[in-house]
C-alpha atoms as a PDB file:
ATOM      1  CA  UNK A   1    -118.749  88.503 -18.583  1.00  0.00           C
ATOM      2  CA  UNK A   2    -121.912  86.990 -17.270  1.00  0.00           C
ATOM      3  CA  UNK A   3    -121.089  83.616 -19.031  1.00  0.00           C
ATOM      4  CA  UNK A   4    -117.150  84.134 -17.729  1.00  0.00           C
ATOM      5  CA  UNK A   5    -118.462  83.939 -13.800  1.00  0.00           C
ATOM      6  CA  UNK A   6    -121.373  81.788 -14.285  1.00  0.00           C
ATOM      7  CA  UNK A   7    -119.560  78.394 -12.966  1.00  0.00           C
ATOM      8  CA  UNK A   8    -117.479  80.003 -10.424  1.00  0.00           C
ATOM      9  CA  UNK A   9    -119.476  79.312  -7.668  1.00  0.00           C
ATOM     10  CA  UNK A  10    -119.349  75.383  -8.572  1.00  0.00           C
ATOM     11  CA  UNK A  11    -115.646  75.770  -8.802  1.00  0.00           C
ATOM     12  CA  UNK A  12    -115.482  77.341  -4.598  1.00  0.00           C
ATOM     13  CA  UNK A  13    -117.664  74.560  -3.724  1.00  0.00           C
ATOM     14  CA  UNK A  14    -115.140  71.742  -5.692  1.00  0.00           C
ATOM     15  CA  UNK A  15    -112.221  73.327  -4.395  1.00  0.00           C
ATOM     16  CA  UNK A  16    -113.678  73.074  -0.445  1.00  0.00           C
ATOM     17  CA  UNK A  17    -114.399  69.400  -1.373  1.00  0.00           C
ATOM     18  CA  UNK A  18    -110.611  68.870  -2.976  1.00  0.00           C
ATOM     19  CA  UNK A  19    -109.318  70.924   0.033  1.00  0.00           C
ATOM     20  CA  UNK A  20    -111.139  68.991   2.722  1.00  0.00           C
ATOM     21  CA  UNK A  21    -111.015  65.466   1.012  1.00  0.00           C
ATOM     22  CA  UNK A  22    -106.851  65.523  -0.048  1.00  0.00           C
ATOM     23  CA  UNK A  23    -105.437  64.171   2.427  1.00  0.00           C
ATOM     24  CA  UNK A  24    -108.135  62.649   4.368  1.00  0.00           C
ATOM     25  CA  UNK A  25    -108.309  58.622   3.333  1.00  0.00           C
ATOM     26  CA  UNK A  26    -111.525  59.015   1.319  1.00  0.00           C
ATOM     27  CA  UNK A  27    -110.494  59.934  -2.081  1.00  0.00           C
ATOM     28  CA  UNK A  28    -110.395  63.565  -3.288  1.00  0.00           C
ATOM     29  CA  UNK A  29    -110.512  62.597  -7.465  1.00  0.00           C
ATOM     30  CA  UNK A  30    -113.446  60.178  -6.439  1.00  0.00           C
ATOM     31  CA  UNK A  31    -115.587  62.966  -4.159  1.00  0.00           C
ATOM     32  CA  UNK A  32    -114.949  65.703  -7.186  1.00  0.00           C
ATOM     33  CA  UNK A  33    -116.196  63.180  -9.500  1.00  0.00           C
ATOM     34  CA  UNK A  34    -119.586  62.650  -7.981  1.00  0.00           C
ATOM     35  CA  UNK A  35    -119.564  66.055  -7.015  1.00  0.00           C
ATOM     36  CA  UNK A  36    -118.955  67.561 -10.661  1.00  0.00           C
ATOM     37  CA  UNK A  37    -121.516  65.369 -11.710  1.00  0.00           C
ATOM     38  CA  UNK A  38    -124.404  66.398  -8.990  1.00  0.00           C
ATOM     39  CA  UNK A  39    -123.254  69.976  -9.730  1.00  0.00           C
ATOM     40  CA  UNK A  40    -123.550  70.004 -13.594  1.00  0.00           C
ATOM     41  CA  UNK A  41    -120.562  71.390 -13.677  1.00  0.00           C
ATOM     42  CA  UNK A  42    -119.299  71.739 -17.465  1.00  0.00           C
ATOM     43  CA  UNK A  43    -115.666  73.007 -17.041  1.00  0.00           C
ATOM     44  CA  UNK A  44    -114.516  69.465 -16.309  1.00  0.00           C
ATOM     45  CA  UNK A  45    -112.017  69.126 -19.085  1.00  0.00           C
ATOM     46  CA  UNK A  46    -112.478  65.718 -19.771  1.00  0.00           C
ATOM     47  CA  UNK A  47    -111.264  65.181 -15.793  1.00  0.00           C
ATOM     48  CA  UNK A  48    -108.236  68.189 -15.999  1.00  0.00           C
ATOM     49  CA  UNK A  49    -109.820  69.880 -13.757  1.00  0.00           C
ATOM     50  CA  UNK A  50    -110.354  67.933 -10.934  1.00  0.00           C
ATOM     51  CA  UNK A  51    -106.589  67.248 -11.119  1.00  0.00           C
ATOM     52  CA  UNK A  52    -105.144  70.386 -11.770  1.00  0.00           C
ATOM     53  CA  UNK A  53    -106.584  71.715  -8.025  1.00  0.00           C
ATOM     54  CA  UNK A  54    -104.614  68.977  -6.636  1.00  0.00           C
ATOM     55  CA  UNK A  55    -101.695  71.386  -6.960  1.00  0.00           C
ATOM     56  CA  UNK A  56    -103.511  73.765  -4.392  1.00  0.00           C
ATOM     57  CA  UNK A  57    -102.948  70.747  -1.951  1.00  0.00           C
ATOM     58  CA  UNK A  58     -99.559  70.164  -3.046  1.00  0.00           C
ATOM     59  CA  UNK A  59     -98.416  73.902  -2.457  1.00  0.00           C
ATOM     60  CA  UNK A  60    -100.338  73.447   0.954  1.00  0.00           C
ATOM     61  CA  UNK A  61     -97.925  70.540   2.160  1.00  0.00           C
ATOM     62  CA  UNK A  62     -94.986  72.334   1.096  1.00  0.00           C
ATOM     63  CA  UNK A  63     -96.003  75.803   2.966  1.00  0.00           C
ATOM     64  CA  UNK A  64     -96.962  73.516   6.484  1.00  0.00           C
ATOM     65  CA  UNK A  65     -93.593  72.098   6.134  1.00  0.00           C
ATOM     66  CA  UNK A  66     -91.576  74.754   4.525  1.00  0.00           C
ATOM     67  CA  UNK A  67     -89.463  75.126   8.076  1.00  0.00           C
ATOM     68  CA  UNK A  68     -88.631  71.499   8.153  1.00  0.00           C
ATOM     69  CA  UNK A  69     -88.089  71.739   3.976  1.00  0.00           C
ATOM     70  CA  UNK A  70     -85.710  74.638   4.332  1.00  0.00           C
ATOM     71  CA  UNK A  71     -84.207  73.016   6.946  1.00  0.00           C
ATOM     72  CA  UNK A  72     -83.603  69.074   4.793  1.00  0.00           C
ATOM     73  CA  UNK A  73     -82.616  71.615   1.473  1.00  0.00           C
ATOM     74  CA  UNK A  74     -79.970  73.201   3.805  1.00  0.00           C
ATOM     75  CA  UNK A  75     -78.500  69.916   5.648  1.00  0.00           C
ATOM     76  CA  UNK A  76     -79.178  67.648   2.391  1.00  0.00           C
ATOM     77  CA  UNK A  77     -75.633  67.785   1.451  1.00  0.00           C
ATOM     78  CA  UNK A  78     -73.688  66.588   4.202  1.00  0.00           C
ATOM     79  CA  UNK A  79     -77.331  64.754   6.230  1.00  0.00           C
ATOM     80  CA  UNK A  80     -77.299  61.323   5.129  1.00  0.00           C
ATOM     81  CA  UNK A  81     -80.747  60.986   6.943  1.00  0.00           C
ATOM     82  CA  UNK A  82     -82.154  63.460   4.960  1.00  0.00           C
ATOM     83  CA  UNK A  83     -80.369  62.130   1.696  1.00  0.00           C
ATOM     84  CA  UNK A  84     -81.911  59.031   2.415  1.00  0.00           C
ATOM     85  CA  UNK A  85     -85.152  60.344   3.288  1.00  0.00           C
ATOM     86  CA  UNK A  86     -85.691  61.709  -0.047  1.00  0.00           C
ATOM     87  CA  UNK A  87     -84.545  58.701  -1.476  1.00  0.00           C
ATOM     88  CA  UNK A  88     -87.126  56.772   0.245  1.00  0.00           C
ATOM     89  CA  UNK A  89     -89.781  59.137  -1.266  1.00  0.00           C
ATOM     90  CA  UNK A  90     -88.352  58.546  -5.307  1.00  0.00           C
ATOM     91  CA  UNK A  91     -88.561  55.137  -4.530  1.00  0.00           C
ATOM     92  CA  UNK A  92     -92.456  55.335  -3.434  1.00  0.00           C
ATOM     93  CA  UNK A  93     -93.074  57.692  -6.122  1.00  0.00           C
ATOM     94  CA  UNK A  94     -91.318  55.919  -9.319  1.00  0.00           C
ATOM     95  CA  UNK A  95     -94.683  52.697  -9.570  1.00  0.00           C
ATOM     96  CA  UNK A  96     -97.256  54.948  -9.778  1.00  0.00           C
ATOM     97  CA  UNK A  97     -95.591  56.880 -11.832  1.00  0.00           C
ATOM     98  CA  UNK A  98     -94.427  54.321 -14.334  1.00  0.00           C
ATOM     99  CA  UNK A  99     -98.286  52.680 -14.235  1.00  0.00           C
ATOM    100  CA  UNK A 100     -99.632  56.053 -14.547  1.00  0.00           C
ATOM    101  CA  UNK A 101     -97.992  57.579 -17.476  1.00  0.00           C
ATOM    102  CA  UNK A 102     -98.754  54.401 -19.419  1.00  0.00           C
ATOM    103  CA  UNK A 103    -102.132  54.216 -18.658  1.00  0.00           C
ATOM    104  CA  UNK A 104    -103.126  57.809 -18.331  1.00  0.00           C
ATOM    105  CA  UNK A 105    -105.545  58.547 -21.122  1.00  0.00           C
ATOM    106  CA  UNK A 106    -107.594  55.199 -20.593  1.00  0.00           C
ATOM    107  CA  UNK A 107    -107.711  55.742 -17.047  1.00  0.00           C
ATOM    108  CA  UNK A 108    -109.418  58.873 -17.964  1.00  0.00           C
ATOM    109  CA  UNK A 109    -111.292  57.802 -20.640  1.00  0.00           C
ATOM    110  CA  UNK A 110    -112.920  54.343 -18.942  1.00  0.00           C
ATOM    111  CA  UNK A 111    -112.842  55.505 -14.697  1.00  0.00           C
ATOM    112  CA  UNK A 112    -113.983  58.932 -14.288  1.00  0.00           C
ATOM    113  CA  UNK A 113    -117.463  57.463 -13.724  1.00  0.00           C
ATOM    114  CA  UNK A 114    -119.740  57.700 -10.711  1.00  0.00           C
ATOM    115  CA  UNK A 115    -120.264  53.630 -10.650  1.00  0.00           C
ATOM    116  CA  UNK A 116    -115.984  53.285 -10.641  1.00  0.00           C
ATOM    117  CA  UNK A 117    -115.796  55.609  -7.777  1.00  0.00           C
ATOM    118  CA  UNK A 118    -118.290  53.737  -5.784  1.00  0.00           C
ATOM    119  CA  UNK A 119    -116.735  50.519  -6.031  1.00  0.00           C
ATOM    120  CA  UNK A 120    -113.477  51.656  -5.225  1.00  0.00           C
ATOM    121  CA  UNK A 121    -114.833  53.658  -2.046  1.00  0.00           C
ATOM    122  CA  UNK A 122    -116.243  50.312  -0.789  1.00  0.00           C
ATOM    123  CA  UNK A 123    -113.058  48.411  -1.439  1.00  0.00           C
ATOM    124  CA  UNK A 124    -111.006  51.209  -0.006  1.00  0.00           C
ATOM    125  CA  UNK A 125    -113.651  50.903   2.690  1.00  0.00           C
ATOM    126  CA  UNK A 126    -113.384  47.820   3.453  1.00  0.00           C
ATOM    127  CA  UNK A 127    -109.360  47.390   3.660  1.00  0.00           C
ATOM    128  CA  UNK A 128    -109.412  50.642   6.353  1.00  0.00           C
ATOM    129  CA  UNK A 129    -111.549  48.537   8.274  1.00  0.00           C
ATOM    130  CA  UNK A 130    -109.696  45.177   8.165  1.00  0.00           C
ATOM    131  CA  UNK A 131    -106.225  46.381   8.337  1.00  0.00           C
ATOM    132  CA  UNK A 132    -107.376  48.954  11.773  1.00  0.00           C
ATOM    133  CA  UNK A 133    -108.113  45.223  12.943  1.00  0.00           C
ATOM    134  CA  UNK A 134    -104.222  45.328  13.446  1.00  0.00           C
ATOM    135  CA  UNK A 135    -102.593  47.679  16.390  1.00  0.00           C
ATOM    136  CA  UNK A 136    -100.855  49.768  14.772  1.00  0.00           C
ATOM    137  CA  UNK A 137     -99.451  52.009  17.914  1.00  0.00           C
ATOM    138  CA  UNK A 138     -95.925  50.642  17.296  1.00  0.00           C
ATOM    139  CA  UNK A 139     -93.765  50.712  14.784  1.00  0.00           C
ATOM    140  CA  UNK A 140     -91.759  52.770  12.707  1.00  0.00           C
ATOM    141  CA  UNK A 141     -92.124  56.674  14.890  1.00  0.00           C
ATOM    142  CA  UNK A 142     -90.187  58.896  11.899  1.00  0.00           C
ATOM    143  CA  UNK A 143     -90.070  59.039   7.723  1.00  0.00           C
ATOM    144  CA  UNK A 144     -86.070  59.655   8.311  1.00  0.00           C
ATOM    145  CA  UNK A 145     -86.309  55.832   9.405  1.00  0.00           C
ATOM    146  CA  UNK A 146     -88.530  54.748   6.784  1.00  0.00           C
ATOM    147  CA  UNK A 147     -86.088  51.769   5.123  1.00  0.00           C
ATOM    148  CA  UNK A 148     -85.994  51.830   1.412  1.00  0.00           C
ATOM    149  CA  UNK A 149     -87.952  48.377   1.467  1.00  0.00           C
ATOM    150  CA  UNK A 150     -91.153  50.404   3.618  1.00  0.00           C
ATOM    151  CA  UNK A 151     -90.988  52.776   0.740  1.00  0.00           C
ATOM    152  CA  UNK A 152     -91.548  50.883  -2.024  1.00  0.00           C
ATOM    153  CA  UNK A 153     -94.249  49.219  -0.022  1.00  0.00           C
ATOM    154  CA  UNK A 154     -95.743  52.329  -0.229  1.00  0.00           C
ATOM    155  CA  UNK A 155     -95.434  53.299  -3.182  1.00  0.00           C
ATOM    156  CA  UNK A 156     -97.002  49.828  -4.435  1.00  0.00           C
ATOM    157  CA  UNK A 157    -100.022  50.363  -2.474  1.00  0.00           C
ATOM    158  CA  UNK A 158    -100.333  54.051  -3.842  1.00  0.00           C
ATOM    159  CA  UNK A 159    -100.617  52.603  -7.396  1.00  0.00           C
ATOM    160  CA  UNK A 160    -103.925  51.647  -6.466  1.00  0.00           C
ATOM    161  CA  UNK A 161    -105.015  55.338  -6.732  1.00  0.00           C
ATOM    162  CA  UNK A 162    -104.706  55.914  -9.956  1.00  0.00           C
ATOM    163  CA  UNK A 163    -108.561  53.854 -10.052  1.00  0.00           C
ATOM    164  CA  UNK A 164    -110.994  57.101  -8.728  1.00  0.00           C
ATOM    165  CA  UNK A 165    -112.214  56.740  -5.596  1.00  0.00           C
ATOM    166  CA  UNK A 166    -109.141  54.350  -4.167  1.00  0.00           C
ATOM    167  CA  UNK A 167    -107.782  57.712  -2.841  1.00  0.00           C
ATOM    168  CA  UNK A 168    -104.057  58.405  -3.011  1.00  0.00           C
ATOM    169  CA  UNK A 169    -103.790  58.833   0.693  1.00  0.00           C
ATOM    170  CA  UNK A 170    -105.485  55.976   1.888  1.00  0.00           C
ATOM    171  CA  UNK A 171    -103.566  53.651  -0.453  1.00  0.00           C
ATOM    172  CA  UNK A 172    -100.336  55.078   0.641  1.00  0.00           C
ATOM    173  CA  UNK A 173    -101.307  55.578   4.312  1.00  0.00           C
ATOM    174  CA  UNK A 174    -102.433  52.159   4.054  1.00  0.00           C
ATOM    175  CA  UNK A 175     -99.464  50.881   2.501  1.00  0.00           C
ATOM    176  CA  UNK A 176     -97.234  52.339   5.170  1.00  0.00           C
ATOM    177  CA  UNK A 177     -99.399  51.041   7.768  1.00  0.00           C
ATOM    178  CA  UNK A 178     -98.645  47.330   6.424  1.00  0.00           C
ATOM    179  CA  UNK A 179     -94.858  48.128   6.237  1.00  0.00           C
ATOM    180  CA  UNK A 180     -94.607  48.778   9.941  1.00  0.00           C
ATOM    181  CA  UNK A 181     -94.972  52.744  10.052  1.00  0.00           C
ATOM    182  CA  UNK A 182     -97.267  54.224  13.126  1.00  0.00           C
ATOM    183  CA  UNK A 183    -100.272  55.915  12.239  1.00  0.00           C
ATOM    184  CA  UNK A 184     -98.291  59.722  12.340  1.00  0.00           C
ATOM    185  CA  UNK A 185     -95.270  58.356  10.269  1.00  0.00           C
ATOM    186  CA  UNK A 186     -97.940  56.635   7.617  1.00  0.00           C
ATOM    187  CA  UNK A 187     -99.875  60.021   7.631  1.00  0.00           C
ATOM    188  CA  UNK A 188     -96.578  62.145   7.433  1.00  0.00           C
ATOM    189  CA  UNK A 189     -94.996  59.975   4.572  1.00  0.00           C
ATOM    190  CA  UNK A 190     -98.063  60.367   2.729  1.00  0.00           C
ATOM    191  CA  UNK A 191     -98.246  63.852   3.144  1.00  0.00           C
ATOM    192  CA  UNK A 192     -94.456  64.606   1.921  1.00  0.00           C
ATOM    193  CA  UNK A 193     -95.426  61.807  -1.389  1.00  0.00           C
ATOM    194  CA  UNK A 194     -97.744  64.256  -2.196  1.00  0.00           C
ATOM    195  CA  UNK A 195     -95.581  66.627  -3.416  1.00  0.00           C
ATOM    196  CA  UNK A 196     -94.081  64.834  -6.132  1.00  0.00           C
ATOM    197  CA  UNK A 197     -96.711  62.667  -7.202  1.00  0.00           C
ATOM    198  CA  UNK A 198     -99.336  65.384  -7.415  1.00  0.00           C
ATOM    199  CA  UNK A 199     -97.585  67.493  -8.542  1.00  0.00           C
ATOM    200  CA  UNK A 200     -95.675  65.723 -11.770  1.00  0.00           C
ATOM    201  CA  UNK A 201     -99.526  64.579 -11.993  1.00  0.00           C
ATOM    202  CA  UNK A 202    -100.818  67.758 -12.100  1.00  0.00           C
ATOM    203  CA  UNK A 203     -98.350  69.282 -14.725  1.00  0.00           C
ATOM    204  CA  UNK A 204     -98.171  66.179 -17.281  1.00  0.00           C
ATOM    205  CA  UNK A 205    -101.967  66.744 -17.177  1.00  0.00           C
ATOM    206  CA  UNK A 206    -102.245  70.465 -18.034  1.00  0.00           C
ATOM    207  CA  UNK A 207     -99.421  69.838 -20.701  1.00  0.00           C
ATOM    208  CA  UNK A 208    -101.610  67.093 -21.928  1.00  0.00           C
ATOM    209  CA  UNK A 209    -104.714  69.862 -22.013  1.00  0.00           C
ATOM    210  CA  UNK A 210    -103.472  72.854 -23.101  1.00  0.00           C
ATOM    211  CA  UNK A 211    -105.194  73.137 -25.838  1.00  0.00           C
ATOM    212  CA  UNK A 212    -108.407  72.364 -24.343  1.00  0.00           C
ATOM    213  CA  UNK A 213    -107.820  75.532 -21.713  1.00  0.00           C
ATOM    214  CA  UNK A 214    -110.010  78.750 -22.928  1.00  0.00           C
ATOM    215  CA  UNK A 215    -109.546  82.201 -20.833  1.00  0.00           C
ATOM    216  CA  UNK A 216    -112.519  80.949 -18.371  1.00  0.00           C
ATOM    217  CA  UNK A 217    -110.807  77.603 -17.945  1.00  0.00           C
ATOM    218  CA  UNK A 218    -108.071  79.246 -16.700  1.00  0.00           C
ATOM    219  CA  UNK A 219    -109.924  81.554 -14.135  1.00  0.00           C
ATOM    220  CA  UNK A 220    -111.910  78.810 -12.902  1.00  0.00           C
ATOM    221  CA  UNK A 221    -108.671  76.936 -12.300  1.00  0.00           C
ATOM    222  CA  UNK A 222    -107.024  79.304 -10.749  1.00  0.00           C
ATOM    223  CA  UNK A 223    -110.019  79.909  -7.784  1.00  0.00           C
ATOM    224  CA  UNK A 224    -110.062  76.180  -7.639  1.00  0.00           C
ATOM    225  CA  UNK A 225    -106.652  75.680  -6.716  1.00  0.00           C
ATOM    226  CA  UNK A 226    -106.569  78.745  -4.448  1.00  0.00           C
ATOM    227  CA  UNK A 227    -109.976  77.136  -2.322  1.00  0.00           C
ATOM    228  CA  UNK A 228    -108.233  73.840  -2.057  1.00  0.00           C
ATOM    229  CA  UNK A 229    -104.820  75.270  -0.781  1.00  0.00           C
ATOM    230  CA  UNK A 230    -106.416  77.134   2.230  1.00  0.00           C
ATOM    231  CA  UNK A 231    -108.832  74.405   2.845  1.00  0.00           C
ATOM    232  CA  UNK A 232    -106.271  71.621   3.059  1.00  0.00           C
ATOM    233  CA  UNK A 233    -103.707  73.493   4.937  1.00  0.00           C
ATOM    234  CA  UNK A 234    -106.346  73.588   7.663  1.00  0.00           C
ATOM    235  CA  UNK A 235    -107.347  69.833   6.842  1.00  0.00           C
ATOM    236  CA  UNK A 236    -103.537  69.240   6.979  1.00  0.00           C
ATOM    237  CA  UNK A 237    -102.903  70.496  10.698  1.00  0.00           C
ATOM    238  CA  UNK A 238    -106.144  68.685  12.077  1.00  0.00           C
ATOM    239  CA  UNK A 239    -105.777  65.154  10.578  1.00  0.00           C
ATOM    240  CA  UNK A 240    -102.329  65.416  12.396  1.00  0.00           C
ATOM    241  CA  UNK A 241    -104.311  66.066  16.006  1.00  0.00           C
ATOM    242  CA  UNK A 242    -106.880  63.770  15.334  1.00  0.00           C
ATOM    243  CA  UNK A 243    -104.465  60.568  14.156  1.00  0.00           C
ATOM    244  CA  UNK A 244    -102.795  61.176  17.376  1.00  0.00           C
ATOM    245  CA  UNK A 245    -105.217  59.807  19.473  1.00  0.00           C
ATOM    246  CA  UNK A 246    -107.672  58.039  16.766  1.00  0.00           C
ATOM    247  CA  UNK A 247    -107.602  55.520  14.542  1.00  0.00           C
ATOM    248  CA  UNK A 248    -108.939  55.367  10.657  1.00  0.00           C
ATOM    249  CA  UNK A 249    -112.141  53.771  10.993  1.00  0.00           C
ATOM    250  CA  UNK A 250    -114.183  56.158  11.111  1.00  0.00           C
ATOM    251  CA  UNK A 251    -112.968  57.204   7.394  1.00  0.00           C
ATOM    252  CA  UNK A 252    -113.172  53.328   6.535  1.00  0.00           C
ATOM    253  CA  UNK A 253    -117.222  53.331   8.008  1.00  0.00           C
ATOM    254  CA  UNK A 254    -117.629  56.542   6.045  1.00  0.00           C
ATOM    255  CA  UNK A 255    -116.462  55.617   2.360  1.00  0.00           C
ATOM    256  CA  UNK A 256    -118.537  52.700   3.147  1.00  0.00           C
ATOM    257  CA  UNK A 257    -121.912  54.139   3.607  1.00  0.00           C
ATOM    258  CA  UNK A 258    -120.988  56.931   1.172  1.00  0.00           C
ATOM    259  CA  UNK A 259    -119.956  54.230  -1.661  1.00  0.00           C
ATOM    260  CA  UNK A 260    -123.623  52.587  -1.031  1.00  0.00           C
ATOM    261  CA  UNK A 261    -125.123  56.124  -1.674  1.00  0.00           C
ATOM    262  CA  UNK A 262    -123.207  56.691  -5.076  1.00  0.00           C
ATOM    263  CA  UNK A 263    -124.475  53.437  -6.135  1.00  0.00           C
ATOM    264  CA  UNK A 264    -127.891  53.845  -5.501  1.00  0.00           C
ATOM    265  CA  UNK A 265    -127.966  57.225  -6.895  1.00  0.00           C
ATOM    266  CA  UNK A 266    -126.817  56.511  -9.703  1.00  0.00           C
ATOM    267  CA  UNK A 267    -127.585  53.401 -10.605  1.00  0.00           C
ATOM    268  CA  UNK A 268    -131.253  53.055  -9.198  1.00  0.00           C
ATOM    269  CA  UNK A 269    -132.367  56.296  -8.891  1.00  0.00           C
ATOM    270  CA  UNK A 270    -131.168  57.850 -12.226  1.00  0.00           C
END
């Protein structure tokens, strides 16, 4: 039983960094990475882990929006808004899927490093920083007019995340930022990609794993995902507030100096 409990600690501590780090532009897979490898945390499964707690963020969108959900499932067949809405998100969604089904297991097998993740923080980094150079106070104000042409802009730039440490939101929110969204809409369309790109991600990589999974697998995954949903449903609601009235430099400044760290950590240090 002892052996059973031993890592769950670890796994509170990962899911409070997957909860906080989601849907902030800084790269969740990237931050549970590093932080899996500072923790010596074993239960990994070859990088299933840090994946399958995505789906605690994913079920935290959909309860923060369930009104407005309920709301588009009710109206979808006769709102051509909402019909084309959801379009608009299949249309983001369908690159990165494409890219990452065919290059799922190398991905895994060749980026889940430390030195990857630092790299890609900096770049990230660095394209926060030049495209904030741009006012982005105008533009498109709603994701029911997001054009089909903005979301496959998108959904481009969100390909980019399958490299840890590019972050899924701050390619997309990026992305959408280029297309002509404002910095809500970018945020909000990001948020509502989440659901089905994290979460076909999620399953296809448990499916993949299954028989990897032992009984304290599954208990450690389970407490994961819970942490992260609770986390990121509060990380959710202030992002909103703070976007508002800020811009995303201060995310761009931070994957900056954090990228620098990684690298000398592990590559001069270690």
């Amino acid at each position: 039983m002892s052996d059973l409990f031993s890592d769950l600690w670890r796994v509170v501590v990962l899911g409070i960094v997957e909860g906080i780090t989601e849907f902030l532009p800084i790269s969740s897979t990237g931050h549970l990475i590093v932080a899996s490898d500072l923790l010596n945390f074993q239960g990994s499964l070859g990088g299933t882990f840090e994946i399958f707690i995505q789906l605690g963020a994913v079920l935290a969108v959909v309860w923060y929006y369930r009104r407005d959900l309920w709301q588009q499932v009710r109206s979808a067949p006769s709102d051509r808004s909402v019909q084309r809405f959801w379009l608009n998100l299949v249309i983001a969604f369908i690159p990165a899927a494409v890219i990452g089904l065919l290059l799922h297991d190398w991905i895994k097998e060749r980026l889940f490093t430390p030195p990857v993740v630092a790299a890609a923080l900096i770049a990230g980094g660095v394209a926060l920083l030049l495209i904030e150079r741009r006012d982005h106070a105008q533009g498109t104000a709603s994701v029911f007019d997001v054009t089909p042409k903005q979301a496959l802009g998108v959904g481009l730039a969100q390909t980019l995340s399958l490299i840890p440490g590019m972050s899924r939101a701050a390619s997309s929110i990026i992305g959408g930022l280029l297309m002509g969204l404002d910095r809500p809409t970018a945020a909000a369309f990001s948020f509502y990609l989440a659901i089905p790109t994290l979460g076909l991600a999620t399953l296809y990589d448990l499916a993949g794993s299954l028989d990897q999974i032992t009984r304290g697998d599954v208990l450690n995954l389970l407490v994961g995902t819970v942490v992260s949903f609770v986390v990121a449903l509060l990380v959710i609601s202030w992002l909103l507030r703070y976007i508002a009235h800020h811009d995303f430099k201060i995310f761009g400044w931070y994957r900056l100096v954090l990228g620098v760290i990684v690298l000398a950590w592990f590559w001069l240090l270690r």
